[in-house]
PDB file of N, CA and C in Angstrom:
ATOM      1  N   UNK A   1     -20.777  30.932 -23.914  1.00  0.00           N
ATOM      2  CA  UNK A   1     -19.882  30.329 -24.859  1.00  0.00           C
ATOM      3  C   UNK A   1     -19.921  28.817 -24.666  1.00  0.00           C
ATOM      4  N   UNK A   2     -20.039  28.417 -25.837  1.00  0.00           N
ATOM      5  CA  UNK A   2     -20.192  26.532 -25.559  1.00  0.00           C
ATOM      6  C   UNK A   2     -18.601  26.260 -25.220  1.00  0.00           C
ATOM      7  N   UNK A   3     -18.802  24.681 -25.062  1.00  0.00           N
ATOM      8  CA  UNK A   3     -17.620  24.158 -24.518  1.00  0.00           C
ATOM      9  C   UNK A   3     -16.524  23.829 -25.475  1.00  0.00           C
ATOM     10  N   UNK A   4     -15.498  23.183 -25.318  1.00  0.00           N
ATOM     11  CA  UNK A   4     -14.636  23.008 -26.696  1.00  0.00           C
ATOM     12  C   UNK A   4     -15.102  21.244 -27.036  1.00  0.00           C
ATOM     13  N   UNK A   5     -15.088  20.649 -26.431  1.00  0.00           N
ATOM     14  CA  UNK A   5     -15.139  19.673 -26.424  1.00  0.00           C
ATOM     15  C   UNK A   5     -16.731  18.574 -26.121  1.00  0.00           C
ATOM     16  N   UNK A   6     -17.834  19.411 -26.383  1.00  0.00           N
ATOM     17  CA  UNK A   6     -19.087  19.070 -26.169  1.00  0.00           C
ATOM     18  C   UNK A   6     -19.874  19.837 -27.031  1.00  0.00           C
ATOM     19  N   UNK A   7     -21.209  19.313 -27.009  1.00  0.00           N
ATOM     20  CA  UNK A   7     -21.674  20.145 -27.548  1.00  0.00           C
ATOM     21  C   UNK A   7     -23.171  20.859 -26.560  1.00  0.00           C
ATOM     22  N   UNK A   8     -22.476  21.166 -25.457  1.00  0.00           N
ATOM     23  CA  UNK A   8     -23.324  21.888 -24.315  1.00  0.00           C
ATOM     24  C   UNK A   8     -22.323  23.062 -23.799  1.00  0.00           C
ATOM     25  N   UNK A   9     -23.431  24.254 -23.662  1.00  0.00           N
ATOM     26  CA  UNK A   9     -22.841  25.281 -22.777  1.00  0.00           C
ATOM     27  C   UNK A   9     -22.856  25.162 -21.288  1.00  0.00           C
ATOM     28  N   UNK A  10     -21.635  25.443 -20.861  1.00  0.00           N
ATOM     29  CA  UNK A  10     -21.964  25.344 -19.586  1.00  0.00           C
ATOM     30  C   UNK A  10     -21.082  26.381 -18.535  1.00  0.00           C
ATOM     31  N   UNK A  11     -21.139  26.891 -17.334  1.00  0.00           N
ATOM     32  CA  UNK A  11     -20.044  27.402 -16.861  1.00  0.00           C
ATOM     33  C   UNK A  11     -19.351  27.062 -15.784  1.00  0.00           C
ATOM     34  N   UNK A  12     -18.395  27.801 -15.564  1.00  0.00           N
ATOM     35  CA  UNK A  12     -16.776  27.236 -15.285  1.00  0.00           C
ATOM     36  C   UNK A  12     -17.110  27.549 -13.628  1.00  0.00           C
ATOM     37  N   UNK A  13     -16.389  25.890 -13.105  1.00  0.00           N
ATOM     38  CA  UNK A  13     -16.968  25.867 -11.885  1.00  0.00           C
ATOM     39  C   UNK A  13     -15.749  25.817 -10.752  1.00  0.00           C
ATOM     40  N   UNK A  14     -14.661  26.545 -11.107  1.00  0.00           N
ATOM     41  CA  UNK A  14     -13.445  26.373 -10.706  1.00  0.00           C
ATOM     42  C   UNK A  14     -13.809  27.473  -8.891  1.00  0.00           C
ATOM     43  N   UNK A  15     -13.499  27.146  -8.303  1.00  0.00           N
ATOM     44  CA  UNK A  15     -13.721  27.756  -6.758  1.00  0.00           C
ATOM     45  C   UNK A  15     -12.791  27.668  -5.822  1.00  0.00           C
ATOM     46  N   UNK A  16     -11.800  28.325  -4.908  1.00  0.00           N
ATOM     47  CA  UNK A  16     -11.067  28.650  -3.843  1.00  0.00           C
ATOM     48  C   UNK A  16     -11.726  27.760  -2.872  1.00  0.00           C
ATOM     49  N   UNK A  17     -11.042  26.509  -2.436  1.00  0.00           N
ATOM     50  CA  UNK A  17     -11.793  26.065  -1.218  1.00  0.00           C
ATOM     51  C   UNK A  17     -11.512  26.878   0.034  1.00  0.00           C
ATOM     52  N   UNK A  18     -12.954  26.545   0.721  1.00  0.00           N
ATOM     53  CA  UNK A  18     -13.215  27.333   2.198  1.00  0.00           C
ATOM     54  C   UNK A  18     -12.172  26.955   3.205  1.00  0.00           C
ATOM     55  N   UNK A  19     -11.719  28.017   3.420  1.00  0.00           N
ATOM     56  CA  UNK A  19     -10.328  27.265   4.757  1.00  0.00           C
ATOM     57  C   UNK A  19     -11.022  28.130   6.267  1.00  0.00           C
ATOM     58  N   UNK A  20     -11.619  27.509   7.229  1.00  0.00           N
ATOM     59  CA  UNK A  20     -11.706  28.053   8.359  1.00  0.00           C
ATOM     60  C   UNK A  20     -10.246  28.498   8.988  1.00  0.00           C
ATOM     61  N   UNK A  21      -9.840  27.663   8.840  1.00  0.00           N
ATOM     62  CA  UNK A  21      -8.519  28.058  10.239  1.00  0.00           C
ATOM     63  C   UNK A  21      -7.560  28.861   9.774  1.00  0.00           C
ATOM     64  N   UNK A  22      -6.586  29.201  10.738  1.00  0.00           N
ATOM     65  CA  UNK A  22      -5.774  29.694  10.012  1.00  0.00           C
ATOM     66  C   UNK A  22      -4.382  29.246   9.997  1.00  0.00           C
ATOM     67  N   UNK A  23      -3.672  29.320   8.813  1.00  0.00           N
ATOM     68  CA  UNK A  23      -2.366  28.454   8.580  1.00  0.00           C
ATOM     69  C   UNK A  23      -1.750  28.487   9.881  1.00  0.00           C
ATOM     70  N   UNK A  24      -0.946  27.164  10.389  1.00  0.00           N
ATOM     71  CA  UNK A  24      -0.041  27.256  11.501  1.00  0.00           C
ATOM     72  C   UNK A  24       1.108  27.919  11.697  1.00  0.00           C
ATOM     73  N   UNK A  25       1.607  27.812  10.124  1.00  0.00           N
ATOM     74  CA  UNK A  25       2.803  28.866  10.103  1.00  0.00           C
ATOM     75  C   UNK A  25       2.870  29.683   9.484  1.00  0.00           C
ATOM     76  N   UNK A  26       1.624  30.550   9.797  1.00  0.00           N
ATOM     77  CA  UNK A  26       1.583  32.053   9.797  1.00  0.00           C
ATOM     78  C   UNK A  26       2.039  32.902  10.858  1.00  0.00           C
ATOM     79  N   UNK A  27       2.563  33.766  11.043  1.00  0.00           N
ATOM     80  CA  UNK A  27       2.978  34.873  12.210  1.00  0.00           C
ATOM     81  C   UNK A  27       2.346  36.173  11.766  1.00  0.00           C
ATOM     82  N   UNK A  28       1.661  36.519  11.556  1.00  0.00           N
ATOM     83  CA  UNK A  28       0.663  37.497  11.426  1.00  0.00           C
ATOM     84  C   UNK A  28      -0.659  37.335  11.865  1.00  0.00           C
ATOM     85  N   UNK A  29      -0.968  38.619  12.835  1.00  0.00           N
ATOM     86  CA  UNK A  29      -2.216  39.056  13.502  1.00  0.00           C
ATOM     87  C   UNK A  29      -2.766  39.686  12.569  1.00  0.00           C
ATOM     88  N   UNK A  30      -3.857  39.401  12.549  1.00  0.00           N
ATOM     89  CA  UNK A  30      -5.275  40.247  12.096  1.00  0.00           C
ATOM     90  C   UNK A  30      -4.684  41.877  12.288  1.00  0.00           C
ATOM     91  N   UNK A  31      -4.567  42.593  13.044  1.00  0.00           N
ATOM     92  CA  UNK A  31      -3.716  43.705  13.064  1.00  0.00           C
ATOM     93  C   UNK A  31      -2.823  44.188  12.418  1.00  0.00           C
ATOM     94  N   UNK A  32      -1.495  43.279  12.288  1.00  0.00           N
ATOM     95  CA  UNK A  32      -0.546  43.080  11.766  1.00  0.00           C
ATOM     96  C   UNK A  32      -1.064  43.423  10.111  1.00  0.00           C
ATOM     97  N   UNK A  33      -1.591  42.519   9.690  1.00  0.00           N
ATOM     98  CA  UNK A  33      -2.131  42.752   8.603  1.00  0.00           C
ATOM     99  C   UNK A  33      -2.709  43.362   8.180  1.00  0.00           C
ATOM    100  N   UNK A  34      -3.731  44.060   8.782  1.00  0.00           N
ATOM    101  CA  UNK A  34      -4.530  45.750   8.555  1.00  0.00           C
ATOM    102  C   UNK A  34      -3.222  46.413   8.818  1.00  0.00           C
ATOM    103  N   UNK A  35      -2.419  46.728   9.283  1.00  0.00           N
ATOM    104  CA  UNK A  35      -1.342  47.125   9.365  1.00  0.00           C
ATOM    105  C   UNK A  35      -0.589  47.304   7.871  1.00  0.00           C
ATOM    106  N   UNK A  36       0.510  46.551   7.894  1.00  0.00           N
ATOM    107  CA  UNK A  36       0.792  46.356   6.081  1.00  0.00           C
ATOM    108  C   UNK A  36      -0.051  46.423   5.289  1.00  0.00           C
ATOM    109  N   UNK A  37      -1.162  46.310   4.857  1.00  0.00           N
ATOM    110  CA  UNK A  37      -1.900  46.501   3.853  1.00  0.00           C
ATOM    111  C   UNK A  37      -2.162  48.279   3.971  1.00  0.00           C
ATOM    112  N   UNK A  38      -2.209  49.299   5.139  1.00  0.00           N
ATOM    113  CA  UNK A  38      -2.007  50.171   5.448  1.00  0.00           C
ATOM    114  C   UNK A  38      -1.010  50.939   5.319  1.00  0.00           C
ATOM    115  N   UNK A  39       0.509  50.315   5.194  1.00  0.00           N
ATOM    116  CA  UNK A  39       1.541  50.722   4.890  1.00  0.00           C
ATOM    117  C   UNK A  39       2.114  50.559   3.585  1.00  0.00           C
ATOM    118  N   UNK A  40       1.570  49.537   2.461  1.00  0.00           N
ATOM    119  CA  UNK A  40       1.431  49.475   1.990  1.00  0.00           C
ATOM    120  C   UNK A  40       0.821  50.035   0.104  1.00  0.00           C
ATOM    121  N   UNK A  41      -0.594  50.753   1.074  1.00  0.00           N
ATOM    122  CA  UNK A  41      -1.301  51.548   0.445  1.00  0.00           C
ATOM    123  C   UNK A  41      -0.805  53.048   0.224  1.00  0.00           C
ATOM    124  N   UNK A  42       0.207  53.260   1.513  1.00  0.00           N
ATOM    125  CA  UNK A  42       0.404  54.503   1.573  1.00  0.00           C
ATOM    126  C   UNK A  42       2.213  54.415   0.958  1.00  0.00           C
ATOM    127  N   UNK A  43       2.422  53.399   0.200  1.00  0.00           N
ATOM    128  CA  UNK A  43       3.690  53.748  -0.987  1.00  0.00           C
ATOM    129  C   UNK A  43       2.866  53.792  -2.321  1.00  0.00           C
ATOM    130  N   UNK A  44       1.783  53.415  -2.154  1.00  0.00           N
ATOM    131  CA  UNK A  44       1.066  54.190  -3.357  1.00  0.00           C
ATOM    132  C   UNK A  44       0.889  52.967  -4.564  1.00  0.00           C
ATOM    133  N   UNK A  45       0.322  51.972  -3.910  1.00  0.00           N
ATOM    134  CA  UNK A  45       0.365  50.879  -4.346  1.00  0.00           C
ATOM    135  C   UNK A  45      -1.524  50.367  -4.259  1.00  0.00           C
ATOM    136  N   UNK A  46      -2.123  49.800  -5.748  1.00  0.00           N
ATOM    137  CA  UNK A  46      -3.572  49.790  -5.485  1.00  0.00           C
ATOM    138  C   UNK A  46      -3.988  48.268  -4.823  1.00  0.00           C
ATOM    139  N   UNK A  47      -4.832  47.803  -4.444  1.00  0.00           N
ATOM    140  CA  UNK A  47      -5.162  46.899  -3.832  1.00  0.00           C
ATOM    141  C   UNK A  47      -4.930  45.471  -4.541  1.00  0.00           C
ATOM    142  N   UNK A  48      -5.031  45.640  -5.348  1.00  0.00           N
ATOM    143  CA  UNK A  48      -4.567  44.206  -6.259  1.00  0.00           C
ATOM    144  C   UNK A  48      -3.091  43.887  -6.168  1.00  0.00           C
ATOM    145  N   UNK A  49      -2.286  44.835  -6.370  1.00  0.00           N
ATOM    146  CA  UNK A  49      -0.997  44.868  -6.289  1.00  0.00           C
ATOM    147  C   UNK A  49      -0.476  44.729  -4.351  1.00  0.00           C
ATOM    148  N   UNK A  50      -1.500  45.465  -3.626  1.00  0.00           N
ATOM    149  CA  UNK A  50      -1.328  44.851  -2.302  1.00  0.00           C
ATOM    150  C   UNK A  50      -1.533  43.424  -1.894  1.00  0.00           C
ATOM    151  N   UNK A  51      -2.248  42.719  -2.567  1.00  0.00           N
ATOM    152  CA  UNK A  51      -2.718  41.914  -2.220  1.00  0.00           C
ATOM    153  C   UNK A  51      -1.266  40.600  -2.903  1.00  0.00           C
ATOM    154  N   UNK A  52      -0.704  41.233  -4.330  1.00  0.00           N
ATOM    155  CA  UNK A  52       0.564  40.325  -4.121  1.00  0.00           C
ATOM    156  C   UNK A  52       1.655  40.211  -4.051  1.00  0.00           C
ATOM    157  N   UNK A  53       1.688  41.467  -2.950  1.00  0.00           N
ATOM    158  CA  UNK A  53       2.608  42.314  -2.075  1.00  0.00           C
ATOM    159  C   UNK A  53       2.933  41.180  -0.918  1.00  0.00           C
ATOM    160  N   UNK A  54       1.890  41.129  -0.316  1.00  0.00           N
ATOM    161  CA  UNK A  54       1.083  40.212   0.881  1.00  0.00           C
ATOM    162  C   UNK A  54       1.838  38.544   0.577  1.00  0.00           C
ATOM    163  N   UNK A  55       1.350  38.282  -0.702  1.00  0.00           N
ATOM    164  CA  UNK A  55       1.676  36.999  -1.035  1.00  0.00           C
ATOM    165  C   UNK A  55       3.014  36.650  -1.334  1.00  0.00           C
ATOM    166  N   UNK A  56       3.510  37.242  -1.778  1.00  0.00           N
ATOM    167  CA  UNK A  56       4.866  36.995  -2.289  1.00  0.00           C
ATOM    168  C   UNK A  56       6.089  37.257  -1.586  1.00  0.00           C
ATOM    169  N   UNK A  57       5.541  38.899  -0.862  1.00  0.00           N
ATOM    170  CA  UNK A  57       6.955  38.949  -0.264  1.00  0.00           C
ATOM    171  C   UNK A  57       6.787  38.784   1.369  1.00  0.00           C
ATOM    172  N   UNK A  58       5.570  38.829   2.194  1.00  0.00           N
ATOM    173  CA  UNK A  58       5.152  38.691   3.414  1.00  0.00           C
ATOM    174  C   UNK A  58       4.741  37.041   3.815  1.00  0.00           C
ATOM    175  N   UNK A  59       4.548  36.248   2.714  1.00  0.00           N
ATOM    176  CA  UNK A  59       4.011  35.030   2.807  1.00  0.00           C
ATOM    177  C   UNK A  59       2.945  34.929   3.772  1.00  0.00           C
ATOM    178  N   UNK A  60       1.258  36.272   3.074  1.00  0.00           N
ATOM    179  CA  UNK A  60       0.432  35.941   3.549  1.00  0.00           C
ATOM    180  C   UNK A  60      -0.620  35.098   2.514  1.00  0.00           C
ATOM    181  N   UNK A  61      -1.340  34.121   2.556  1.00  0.00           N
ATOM    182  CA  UNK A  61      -1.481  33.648   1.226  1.00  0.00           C
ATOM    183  C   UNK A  61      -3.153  34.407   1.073  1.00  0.00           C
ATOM    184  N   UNK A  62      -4.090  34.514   1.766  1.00  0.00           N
ATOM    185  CA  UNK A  62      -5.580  35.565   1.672  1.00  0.00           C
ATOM    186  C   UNK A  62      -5.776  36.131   2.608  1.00  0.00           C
ATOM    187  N   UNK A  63      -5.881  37.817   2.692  1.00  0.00           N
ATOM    188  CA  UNK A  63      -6.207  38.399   3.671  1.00  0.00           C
ATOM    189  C   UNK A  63      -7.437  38.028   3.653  1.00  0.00           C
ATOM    190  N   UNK A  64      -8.841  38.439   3.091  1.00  0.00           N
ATOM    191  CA  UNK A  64     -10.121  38.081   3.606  1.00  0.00           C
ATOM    192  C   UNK A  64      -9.927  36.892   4.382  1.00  0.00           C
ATOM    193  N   UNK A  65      -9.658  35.694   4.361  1.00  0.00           N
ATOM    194  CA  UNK A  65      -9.893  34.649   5.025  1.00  0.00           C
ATOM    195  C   UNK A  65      -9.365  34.851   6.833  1.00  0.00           C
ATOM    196  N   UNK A  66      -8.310  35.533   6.381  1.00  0.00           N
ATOM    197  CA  UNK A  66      -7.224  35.794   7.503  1.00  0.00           C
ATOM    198  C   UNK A  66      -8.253  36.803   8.290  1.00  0.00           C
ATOM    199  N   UNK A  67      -8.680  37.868   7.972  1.00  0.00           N
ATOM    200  CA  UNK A  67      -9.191  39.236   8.768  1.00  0.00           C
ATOM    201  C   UNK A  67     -10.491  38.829   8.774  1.00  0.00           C
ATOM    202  N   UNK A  68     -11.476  38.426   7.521  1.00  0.00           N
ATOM    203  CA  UNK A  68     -13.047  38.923   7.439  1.00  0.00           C
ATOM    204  C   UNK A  68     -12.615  39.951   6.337  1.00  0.00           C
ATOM    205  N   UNK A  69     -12.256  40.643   6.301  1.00  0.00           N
ATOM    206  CA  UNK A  69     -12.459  41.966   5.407  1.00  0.00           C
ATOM    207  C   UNK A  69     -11.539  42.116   4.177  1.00  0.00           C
ATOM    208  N   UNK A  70     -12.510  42.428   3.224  1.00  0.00           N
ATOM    209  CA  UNK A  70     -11.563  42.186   1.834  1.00  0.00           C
ATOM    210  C   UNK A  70      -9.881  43.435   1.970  1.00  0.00           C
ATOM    211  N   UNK A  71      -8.923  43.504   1.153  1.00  0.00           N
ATOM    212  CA  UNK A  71      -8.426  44.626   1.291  1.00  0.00           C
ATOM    213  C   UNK A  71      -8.685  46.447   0.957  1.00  0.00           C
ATOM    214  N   UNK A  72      -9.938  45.667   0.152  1.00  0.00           N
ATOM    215  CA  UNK A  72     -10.538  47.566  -0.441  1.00  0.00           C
ATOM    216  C   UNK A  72     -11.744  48.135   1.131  1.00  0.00           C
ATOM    217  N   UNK A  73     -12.449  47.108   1.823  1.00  0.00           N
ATOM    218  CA  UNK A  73     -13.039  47.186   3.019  1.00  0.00           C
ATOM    219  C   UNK A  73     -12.145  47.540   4.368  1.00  0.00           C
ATOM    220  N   UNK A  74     -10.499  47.456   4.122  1.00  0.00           N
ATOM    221  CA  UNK A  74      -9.613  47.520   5.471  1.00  0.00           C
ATOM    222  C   UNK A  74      -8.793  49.009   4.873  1.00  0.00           C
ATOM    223  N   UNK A  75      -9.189  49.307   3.764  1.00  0.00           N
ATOM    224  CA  UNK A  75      -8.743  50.848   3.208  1.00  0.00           C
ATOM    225  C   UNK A  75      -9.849  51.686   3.542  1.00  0.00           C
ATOM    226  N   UNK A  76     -10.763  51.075   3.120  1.00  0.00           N
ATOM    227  CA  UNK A  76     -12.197  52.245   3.675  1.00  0.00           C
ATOM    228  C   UNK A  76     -12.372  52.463   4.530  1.00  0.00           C
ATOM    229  N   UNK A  77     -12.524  51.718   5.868  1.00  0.00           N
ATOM    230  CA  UNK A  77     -12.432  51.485   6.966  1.00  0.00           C
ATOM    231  C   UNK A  77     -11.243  53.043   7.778  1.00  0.00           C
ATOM    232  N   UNK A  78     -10.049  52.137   7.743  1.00  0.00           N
ATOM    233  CA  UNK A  78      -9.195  53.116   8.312  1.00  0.00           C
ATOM    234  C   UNK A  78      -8.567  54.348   7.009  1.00  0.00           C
ATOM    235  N   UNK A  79      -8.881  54.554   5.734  1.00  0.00           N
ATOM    236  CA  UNK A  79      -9.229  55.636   5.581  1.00  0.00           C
ATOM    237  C   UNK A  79      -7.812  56.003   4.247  1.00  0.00           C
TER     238      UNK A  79
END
């Protein structure tokens, strides 16, 4: 789809910057968090909706960044 305002197609280069570390005022372990996303899953809730479960009411802001592992990889995993 061309642009609105040009007359070139091009695409959208919008990207999540890379955060190595992890927030200071976080209180959640890697555990912790496979954890809830675990407890979580099992009120019957799908991964998207875990994920702003996490954000909103736990004030985790990305599990992948936080663990390595997306939340559909920490369901497969432990099952």
């Amino acid at each position: 789809m061309a642009r609105m305002h040009s007359r070139r197609k091009g695409k959208a280069g919008s990207l999540k910057p890379e955060n190595k570390t992890k927030p200071s005022w976080l209180r959640y372990s890697e555990k912790e968090i496979e954890m809830l996303v675990l407890k979580l899953s099992k009120e019957g809730l799908k991964p998207s909706q875990i994920g702003l479960r996490l954000r909103d009411s736990y004030g985790i802001p990305d599990v992948e960044s936080l663990t390595g592992k997306r939340i559909t990889e920490i369901l497969k995993e432990k099952g």
